[in-house]
C-alpha atoms as a PDB file:
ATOM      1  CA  UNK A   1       0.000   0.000   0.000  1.00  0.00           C
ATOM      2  CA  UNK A   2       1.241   3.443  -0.673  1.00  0.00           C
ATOM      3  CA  UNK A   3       2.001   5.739   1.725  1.00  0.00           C
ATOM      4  CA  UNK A   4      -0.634   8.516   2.340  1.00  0.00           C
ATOM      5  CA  UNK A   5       0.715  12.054   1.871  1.00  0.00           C
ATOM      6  CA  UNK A   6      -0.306  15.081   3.425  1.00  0.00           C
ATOM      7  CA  UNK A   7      -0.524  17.965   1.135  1.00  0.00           C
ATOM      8  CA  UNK A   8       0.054  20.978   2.486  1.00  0.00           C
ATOM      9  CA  UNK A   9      -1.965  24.008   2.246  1.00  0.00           C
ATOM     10  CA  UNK A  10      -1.628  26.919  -0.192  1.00  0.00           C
ATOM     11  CA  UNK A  11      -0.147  30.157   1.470  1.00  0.00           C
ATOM     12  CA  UNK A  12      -2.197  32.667   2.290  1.00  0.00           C
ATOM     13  CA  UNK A  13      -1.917  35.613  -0.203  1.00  0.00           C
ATOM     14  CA  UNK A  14      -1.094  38.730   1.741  1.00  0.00           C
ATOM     15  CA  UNK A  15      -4.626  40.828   1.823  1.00  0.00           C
ATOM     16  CA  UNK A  16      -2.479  44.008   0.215  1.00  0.00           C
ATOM     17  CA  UNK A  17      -2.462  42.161  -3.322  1.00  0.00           C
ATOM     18  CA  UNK A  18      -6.048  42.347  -3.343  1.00  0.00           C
ATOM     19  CA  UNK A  19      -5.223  46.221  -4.001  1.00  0.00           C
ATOM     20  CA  UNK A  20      -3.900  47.823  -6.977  1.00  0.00           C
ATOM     21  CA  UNK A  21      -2.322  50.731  -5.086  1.00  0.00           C
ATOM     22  CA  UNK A  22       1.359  50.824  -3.066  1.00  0.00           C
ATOM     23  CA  UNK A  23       0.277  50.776   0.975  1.00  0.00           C
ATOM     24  CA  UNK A  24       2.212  53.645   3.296  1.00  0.00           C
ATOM     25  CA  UNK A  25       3.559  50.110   5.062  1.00  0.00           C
ATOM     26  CA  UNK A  26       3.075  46.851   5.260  1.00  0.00           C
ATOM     27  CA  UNK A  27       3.120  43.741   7.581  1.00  0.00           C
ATOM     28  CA  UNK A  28       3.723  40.065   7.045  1.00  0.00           C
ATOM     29  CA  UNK A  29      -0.200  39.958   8.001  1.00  0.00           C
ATOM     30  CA  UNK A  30      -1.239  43.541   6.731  1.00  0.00           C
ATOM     31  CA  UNK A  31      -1.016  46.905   5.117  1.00  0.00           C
ATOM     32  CA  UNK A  32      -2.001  50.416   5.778  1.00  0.00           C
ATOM     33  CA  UNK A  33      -2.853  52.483   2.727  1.00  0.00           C
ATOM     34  CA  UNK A  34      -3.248  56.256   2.419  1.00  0.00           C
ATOM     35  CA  UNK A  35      -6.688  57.054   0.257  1.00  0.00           C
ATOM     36  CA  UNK A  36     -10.493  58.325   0.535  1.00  0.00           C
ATOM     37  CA  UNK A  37     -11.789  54.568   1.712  1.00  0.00           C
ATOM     38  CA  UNK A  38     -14.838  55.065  -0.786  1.00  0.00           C
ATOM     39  CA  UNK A  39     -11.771  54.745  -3.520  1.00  0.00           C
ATOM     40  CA  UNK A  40      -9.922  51.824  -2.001  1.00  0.00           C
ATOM     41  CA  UNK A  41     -13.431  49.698  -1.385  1.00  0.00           C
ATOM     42  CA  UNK A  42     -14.378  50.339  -5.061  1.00  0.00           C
ATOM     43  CA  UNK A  43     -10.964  48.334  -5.767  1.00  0.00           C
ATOM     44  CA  UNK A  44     -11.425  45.236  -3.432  1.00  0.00           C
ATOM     45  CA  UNK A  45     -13.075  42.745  -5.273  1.00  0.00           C
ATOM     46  CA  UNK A  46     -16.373  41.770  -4.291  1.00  0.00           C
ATOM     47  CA  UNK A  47     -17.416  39.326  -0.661  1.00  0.00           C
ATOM     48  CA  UNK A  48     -13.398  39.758  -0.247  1.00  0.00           C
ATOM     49  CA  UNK A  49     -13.678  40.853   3.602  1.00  0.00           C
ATOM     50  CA  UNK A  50     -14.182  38.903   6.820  1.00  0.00           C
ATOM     51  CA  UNK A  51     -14.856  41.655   8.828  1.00  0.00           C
ATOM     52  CA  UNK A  52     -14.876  45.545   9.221  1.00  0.00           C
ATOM     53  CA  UNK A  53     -14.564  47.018  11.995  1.00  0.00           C
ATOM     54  CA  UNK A  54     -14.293  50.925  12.277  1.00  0.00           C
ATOM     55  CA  UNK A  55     -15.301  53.818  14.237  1.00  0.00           C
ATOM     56  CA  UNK A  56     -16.043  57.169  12.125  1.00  0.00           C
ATOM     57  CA  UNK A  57     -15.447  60.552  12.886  1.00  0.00           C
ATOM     58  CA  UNK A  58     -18.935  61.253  15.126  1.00  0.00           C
ATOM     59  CA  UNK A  59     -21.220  64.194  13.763  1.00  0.00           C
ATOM     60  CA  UNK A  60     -20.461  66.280  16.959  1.00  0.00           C
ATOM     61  CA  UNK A  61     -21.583  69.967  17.045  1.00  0.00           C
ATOM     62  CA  UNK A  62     -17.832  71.013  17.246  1.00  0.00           C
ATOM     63  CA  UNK A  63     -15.524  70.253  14.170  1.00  0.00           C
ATOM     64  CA  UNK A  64     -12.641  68.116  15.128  1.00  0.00           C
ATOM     65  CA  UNK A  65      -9.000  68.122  14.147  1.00  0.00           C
ATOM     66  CA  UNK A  66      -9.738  64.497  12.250  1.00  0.00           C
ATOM     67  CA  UNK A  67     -12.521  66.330  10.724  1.00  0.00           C
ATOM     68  CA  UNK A  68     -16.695  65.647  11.240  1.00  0.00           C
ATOM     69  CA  UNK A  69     -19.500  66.187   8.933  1.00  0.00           C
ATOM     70  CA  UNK A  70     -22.804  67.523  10.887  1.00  0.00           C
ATOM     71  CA  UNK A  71     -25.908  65.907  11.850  1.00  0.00           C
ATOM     72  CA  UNK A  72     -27.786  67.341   9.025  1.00  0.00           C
ATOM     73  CA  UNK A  73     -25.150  66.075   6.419  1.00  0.00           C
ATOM     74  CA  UNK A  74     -24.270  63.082   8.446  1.00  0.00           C
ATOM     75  CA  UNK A  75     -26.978  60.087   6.310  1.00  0.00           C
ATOM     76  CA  UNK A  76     -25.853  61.154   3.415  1.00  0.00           C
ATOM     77  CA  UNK A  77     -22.103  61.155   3.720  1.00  0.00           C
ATOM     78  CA  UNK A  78     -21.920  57.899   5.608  1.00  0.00           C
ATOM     79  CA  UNK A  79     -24.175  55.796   2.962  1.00  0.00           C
ATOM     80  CA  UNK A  80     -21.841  55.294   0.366  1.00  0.00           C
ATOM     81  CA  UNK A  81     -19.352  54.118   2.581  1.00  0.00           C
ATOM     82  CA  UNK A  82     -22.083  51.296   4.112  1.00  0.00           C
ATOM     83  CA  UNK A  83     -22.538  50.510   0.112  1.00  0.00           C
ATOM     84  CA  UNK A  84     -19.583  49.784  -0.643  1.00  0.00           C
ATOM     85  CA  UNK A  85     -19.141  47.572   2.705  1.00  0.00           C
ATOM     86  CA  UNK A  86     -22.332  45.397   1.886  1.00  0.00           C
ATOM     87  CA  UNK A  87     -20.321  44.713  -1.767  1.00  0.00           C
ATOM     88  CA  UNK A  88     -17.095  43.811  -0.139  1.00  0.00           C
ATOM     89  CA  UNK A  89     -18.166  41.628   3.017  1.00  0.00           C
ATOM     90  CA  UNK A  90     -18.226  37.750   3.042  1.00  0.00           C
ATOM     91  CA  UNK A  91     -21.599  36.584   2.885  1.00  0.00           C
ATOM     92  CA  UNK A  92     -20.756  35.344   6.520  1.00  0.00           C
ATOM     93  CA  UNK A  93     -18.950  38.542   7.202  1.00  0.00           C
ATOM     94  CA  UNK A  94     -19.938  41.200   9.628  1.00  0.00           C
ATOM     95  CA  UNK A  95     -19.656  44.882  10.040  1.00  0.00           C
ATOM     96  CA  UNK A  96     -18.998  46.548  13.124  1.00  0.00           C
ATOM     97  CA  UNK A  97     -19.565  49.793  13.471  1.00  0.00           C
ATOM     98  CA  UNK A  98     -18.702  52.638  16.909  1.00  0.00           C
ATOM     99  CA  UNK A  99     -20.905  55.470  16.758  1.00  0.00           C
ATOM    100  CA  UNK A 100     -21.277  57.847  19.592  1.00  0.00           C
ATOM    101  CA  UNK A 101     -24.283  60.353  20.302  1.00  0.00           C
ATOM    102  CA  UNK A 102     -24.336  63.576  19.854  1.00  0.00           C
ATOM    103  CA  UNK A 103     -26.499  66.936  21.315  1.00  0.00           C
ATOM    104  CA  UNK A 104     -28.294  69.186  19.533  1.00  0.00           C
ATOM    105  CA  UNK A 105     -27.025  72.546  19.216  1.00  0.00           C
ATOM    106  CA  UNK A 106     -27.709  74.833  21.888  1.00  0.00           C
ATOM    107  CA  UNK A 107     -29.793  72.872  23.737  1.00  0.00           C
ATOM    108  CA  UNK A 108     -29.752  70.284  26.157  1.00  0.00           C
ATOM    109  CA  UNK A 109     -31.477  67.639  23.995  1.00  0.00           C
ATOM    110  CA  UNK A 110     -29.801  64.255  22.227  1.00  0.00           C
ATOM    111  CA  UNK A 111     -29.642  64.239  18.547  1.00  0.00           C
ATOM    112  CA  UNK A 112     -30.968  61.062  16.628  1.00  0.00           C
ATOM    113  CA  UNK A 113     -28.745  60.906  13.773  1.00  0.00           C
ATOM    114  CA  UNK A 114     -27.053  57.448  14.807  1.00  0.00           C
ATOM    115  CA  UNK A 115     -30.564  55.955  15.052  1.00  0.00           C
ATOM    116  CA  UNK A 116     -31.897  57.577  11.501  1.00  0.00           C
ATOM    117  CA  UNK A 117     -28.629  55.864  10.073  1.00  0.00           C
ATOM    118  CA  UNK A 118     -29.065  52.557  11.902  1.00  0.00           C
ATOM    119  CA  UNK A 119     -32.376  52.118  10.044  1.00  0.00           C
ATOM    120  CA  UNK A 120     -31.323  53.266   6.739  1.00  0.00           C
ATOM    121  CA  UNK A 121     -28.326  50.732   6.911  1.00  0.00           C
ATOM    122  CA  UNK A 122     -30.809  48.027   8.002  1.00  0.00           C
ATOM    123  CA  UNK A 123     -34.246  49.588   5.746  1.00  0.00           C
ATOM    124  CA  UNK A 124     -32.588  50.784   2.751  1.00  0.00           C
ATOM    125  CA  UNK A 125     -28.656  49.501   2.359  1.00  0.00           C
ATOM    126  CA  UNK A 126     -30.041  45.934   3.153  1.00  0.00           C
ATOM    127  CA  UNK A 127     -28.018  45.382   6.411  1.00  0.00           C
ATOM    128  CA  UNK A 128     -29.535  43.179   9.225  1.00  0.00           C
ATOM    129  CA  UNK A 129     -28.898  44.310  12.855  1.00  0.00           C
ATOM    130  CA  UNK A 130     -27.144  41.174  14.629  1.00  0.00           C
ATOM    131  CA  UNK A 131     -27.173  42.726  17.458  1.00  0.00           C
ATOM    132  CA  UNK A 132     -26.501  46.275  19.299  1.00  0.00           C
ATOM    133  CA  UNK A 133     -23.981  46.234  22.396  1.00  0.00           C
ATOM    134  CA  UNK A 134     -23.144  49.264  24.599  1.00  0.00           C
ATOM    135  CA  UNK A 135     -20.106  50.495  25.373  1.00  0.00           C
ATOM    136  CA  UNK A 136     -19.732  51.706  28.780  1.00  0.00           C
ATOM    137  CA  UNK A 137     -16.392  53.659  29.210  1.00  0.00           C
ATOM    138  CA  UNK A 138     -16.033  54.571  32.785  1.00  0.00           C
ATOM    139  CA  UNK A 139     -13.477  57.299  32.206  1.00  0.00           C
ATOM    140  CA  UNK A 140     -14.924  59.292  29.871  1.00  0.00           C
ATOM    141  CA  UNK A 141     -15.169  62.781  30.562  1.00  0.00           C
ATOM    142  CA  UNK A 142     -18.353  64.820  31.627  1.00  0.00           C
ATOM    143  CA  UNK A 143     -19.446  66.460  28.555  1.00  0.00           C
ATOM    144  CA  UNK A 144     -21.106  68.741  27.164  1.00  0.00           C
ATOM    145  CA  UNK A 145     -19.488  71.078  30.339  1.00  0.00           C
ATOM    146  CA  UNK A 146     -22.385  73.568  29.508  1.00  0.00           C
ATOM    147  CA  UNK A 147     -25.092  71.094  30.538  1.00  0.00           C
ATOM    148  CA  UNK A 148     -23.195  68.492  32.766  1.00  0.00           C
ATOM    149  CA  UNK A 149     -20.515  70.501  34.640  1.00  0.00           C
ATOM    150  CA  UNK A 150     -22.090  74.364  34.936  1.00  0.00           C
ATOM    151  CA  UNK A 151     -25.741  73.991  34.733  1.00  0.00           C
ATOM    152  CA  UNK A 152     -25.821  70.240  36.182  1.00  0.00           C
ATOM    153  CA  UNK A 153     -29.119  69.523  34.076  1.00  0.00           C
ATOM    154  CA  UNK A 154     -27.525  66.586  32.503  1.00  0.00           C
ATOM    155  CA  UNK A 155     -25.618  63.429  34.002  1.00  0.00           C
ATOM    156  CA  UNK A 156     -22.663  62.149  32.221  1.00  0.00           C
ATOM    157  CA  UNK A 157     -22.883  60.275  29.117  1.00  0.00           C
ATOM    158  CA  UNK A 158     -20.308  57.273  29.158  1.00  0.00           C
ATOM    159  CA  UNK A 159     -22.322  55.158  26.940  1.00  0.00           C
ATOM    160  CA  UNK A 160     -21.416  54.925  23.059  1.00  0.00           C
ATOM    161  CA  UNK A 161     -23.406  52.411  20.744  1.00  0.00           C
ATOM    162  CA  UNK A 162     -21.281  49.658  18.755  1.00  0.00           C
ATOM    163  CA  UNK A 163     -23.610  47.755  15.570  1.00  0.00           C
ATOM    164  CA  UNK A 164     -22.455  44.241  15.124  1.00  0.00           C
ATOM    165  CA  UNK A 165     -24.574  44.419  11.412  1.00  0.00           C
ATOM    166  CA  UNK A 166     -24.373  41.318   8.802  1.00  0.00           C
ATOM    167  CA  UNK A 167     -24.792  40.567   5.589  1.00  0.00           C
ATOM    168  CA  UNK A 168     -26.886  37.651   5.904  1.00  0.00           C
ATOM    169  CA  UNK A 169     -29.118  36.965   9.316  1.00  0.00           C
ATOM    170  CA  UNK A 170     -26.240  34.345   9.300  1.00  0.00           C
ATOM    171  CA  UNK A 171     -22.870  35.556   9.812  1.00  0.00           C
ATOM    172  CA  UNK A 172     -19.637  33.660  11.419  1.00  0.00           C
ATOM    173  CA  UNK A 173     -19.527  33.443  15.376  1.00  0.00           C
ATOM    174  CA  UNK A 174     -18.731  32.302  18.382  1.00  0.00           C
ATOM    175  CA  UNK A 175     -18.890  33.294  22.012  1.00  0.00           C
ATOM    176  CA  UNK A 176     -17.521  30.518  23.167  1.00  0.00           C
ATOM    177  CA  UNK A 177     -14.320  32.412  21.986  1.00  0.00           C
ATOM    178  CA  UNK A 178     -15.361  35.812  24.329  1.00  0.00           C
ATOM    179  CA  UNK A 179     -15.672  33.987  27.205  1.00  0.00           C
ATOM    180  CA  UNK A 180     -15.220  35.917  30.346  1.00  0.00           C
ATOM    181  CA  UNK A 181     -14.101  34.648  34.250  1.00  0.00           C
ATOM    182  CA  UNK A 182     -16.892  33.138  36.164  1.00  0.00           C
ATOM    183  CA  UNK A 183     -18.363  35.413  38.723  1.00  0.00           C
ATOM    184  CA  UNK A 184     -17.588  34.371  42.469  1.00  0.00           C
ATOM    185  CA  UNK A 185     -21.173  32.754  43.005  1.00  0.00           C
ATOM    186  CA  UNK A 186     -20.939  30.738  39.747  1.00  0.00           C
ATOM    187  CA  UNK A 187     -17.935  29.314  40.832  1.00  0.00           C
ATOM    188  CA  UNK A 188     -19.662  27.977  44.034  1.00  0.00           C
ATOM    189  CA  UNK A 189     -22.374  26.981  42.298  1.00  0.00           C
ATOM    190  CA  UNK A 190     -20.069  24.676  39.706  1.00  0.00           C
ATOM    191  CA  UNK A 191     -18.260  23.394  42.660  1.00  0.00           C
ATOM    192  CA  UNK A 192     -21.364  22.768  45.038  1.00  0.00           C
ATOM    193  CA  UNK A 193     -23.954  21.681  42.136  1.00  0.00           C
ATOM    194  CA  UNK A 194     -27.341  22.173  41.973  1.00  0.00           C
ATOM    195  CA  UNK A 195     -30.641  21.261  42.375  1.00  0.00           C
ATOM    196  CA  UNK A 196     -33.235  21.444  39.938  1.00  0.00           C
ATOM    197  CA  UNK A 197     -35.606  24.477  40.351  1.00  0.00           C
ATOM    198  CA  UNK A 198     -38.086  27.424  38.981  1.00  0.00           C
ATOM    199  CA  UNK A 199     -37.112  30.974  38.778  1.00  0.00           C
ATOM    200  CA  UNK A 200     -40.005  33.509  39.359  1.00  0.00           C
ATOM    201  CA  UNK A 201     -40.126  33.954  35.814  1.00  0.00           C
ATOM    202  CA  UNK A 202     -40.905  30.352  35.139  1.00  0.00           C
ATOM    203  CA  UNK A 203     -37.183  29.503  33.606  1.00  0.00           C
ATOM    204  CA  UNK A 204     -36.208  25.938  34.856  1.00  0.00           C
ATOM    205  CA  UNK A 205     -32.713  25.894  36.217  1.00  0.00           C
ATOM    206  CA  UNK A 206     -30.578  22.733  35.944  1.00  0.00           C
ATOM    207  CA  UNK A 207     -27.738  20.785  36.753  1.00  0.00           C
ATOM    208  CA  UNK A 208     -26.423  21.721  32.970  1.00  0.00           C
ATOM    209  CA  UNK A 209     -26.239  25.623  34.079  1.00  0.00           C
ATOM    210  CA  UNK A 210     -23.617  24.559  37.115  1.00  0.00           C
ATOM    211  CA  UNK A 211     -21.439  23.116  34.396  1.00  0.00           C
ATOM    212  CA  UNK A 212     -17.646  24.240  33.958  1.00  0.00           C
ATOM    213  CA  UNK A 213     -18.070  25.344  30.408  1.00  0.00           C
ATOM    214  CA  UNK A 214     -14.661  27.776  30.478  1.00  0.00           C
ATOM    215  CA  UNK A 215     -16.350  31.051  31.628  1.00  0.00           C
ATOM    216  CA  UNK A 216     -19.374  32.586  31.053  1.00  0.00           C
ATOM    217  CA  UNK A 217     -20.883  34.364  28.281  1.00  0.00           C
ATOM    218  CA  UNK A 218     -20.600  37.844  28.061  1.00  0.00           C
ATOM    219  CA  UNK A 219     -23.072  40.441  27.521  1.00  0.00           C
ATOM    220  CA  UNK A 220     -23.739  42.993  25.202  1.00  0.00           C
ATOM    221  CA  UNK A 221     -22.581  45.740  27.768  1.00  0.00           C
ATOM    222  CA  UNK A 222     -18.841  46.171  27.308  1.00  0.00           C
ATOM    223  CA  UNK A 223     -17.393  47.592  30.306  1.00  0.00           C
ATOM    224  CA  UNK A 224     -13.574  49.186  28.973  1.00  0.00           C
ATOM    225  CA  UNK A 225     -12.021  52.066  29.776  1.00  0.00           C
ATOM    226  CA  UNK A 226     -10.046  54.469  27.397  1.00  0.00           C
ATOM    227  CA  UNK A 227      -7.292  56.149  28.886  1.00  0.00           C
ATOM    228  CA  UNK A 228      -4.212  54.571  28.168  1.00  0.00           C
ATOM    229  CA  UNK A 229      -1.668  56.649  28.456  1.00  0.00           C
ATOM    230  CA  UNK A 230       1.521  54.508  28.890  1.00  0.00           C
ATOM    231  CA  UNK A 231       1.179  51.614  25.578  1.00  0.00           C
ATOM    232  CA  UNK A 232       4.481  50.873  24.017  1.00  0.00           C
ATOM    233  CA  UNK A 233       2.921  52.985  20.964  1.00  0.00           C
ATOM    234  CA  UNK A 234       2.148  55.798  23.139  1.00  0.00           C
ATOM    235  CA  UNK A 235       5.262  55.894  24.447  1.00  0.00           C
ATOM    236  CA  UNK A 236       6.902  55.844  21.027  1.00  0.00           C
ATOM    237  CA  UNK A 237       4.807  58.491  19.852  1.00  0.00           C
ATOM    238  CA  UNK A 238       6.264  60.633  22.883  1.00  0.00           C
ATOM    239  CA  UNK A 239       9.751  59.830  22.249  1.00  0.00           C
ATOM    240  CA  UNK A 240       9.652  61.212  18.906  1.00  0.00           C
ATOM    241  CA  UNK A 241       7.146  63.926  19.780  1.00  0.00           C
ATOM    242  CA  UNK A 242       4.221  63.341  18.007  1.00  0.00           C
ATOM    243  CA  UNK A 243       0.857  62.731  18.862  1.00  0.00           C
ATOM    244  CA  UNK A 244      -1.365  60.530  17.452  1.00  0.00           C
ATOM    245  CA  UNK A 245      -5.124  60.630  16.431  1.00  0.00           C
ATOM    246  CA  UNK A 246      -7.076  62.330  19.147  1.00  0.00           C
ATOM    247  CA  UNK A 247     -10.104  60.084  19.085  1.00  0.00           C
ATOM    248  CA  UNK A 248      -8.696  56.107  19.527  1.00  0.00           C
ATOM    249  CA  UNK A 249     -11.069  53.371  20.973  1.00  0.00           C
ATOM    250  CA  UNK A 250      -9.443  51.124  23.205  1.00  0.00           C
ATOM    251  CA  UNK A 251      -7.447  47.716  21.527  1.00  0.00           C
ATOM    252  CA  UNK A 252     -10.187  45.793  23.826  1.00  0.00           C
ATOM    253  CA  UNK A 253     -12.459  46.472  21.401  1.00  0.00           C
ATOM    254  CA  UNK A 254     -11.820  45.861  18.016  1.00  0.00           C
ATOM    255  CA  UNK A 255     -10.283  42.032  19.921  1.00  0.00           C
ATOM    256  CA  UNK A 256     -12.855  41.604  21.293  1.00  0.00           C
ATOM    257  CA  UNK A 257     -14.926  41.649  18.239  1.00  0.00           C
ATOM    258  CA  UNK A 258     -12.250  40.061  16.084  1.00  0.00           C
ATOM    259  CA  UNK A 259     -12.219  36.959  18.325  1.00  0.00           C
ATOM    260  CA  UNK A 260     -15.898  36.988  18.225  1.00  0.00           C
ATOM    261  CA  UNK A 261     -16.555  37.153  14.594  1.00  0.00           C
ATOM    262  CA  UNK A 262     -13.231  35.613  12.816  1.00  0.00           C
ATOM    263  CA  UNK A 263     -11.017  32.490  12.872  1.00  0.00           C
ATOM    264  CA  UNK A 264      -7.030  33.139  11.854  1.00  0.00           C
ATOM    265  CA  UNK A 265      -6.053  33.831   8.802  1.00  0.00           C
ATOM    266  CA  UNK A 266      -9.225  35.678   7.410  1.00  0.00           C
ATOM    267  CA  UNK A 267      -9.353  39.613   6.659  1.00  0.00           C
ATOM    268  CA  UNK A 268     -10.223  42.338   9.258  1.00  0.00           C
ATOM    269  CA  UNK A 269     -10.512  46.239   7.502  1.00  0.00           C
ATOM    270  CA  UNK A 270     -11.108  49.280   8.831  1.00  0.00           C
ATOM    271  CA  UNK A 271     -12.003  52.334   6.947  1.00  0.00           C
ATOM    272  CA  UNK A 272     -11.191  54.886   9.160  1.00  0.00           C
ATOM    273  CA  UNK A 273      -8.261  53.607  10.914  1.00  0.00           C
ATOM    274  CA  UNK A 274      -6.755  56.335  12.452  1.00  0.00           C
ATOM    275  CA  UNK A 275      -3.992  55.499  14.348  1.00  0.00           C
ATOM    276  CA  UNK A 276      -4.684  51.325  13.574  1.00  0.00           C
ATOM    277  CA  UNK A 277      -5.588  50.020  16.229  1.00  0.00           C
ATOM    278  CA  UNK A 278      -7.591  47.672  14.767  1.00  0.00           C
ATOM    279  CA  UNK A 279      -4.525  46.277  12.785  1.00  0.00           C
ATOM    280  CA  UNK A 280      -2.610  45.898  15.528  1.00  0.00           C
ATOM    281  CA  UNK A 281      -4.684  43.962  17.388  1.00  0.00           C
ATOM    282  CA  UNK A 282      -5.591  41.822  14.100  1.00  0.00           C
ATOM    283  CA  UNK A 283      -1.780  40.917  13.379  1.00  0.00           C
ATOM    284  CA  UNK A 284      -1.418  40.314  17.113  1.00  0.00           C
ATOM    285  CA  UNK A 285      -4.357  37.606  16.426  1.00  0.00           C
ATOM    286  CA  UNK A 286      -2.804  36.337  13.633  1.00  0.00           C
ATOM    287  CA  UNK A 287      -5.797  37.719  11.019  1.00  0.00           C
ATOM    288  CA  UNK A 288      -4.919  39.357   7.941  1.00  0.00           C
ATOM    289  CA  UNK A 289      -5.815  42.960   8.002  1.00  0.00           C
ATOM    290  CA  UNK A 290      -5.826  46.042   5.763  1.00  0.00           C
ATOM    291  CA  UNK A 291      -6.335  49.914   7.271  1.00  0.00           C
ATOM    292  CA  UNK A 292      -7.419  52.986   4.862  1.00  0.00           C
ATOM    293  CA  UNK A 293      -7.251  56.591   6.729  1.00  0.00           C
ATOM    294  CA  UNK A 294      -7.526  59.293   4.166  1.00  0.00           C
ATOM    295  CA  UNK A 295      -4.885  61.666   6.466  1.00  0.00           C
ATOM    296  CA  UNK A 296      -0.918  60.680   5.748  1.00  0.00           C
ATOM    297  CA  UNK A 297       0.277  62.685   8.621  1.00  0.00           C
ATOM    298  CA  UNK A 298      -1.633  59.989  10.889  1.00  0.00           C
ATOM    299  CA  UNK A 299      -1.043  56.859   8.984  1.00  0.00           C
ATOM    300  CA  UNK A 300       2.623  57.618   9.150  1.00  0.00           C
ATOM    301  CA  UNK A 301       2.301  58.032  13.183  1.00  0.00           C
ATOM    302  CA  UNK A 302       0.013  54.481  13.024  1.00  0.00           C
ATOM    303  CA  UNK A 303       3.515  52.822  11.802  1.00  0.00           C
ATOM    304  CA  UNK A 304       4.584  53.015  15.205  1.00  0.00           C
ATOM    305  CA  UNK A 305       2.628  50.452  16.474  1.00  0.00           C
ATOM    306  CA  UNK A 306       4.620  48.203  14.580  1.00  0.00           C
ATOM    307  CA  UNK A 307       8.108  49.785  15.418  1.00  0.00           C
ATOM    308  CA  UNK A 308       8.049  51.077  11.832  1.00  0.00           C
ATOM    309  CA  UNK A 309       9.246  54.403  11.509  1.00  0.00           C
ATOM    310  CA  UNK A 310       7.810  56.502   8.694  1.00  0.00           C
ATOM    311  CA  UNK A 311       8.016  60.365  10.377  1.00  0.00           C
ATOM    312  CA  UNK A 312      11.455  61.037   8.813  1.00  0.00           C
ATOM    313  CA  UNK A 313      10.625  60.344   5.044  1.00  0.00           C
END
């Protein structure tokens, strides 16, 4: 009998060649390019992406150094961006979007705009809504001053929204890879058993819930703060004297949706990438992972976070 052979498996093609541009840098895993991201998604082929994850400029009532279209302009700007997304996604990918709120002008009354978008991505663009989680960041500041800090009508907002949309009602996951630690009664409960019984609400509790399953399922409030002030990119930026984009979510969260949504080896984009965090994390996961931010000056500072130096050219 002939010996069976294992063939081994094609290399995976580095996401950049999927591009017909030159990236700013590039990984073994990834590349950073420097463009509008409505012209690099018209260049990815089609149901080429795994997952995006991306947090846009918010439309605040003050312009930003990043730059921030208003409320008002704020549907239509965003849309073809969410087009072009549907075209490129997996049909098992996802797309994860950070959005914060937003007042109205002058008044101390929330704007809807995140909400009026939510439903044209889901109504109109063709979206479905996997799910909505909340991200609670305990050190955010107590803003707008004029309403929280001098008037004291307001309480502090430290609440954004994050989308988890899909292509299909379908897409890739698993929370078995989001586990978090057991809380101090579960673990009692695992190690103690327990009895069959009847919650007020009429839910019938088993031995199968006292199970060691790894950790328990999280929830769709994601407790992280944001003020990191001491990273090994931070630092970097420091020592050269440069600072990086103002407005960075914390490398908790595009991980945590990463692991949630993708295995190794597929492709994780953001669109507005900022200072990459997103890429970071993704090469740190082993997941392919391409970043488009329209503004050189902070794609060249994003290099950092892979000891790439690109202020001097």
């Amino acid at each position: 009998m002939e010996p069976t052979t294992v063939q081994d498996s094609p290399p995976i093609e580095h996401p950049a060649t999927l591009l017909g541009h030159t990236p700013l840098y590039e990984t073994g895993t990834g590349a950073c390019f420097v463009a509008d991201a409505q012209d690099l998604l018209a260049d990815l082929p089609p149901s080429s992406i795994d997952l995006v994850v991306t947090s846009p400029p918010y439309a605040l009532h003050f312009e930003k150094e990043y730059g921030n279209v208003s409320k008002a302009e704020y549907l239509d700007w965003f849309s073809p961006f969410a087009v072009s997304v549907h075209r490129v996604l997996a049909d098992t990918g996802s797309f994860v979007l950070n959005l914060g709120g937003s007042y109205n002008a002058g008044e101390p009354t929330r704007s809807l705009y995140q909400f009026k978008l939510l439903i044209h991505l889901v109504e109109t663009l063709g979206f479905h809504l996997a799910q909505e989680c909340f991200w609670y960041n305990p050190a955010k500041m107590p803003t707008p001053a004029e309403w929280v800090n001098v008037r004291r009508v307001r309480i502090k907002d430290s609440v954004e929204y994050v989308w988890w949309l899909s292509k299909t009602p379908y897409p890739k996951a698993n929370n078995a890879n989001v586990l978090v630690p057991y809380s101090k009664d579960m673990e009692r409960l695992i190690q103690r058993g327990l009895r069959k019984t009847q919650r007020p609400s009429g839910h019938q509790i088993t031995q199968k819930f006292a199970k060691d399953r790894g950790g328990s399922i999280p929830t769709n409030f994601l407790e992280w703060g944001n003020n990191d002030s001491n990273s090994a990119f931070i630092r970097r930026c420091r020592e050269r004297g440069v600072t990086s984009h103002p407005a960075r979510f914390p490398p908790v969260l595009p991980a945590f949706f990463i692991r949630l949504l993708t295995s190794p080896g597929d492709i994780v984009l953001d669109i507005f990438s900022g200072s990459n965090t997103t890429g970071a994390v993704a090469e740190e996961l082993d997941r392919r992972w391409l970043a488009f931010e329209i503004e050189e000056s902070y794609a060249r500072i994003s290099a950092l976070r892979f000891d790439q130096d690109l202020l001097s050219e």
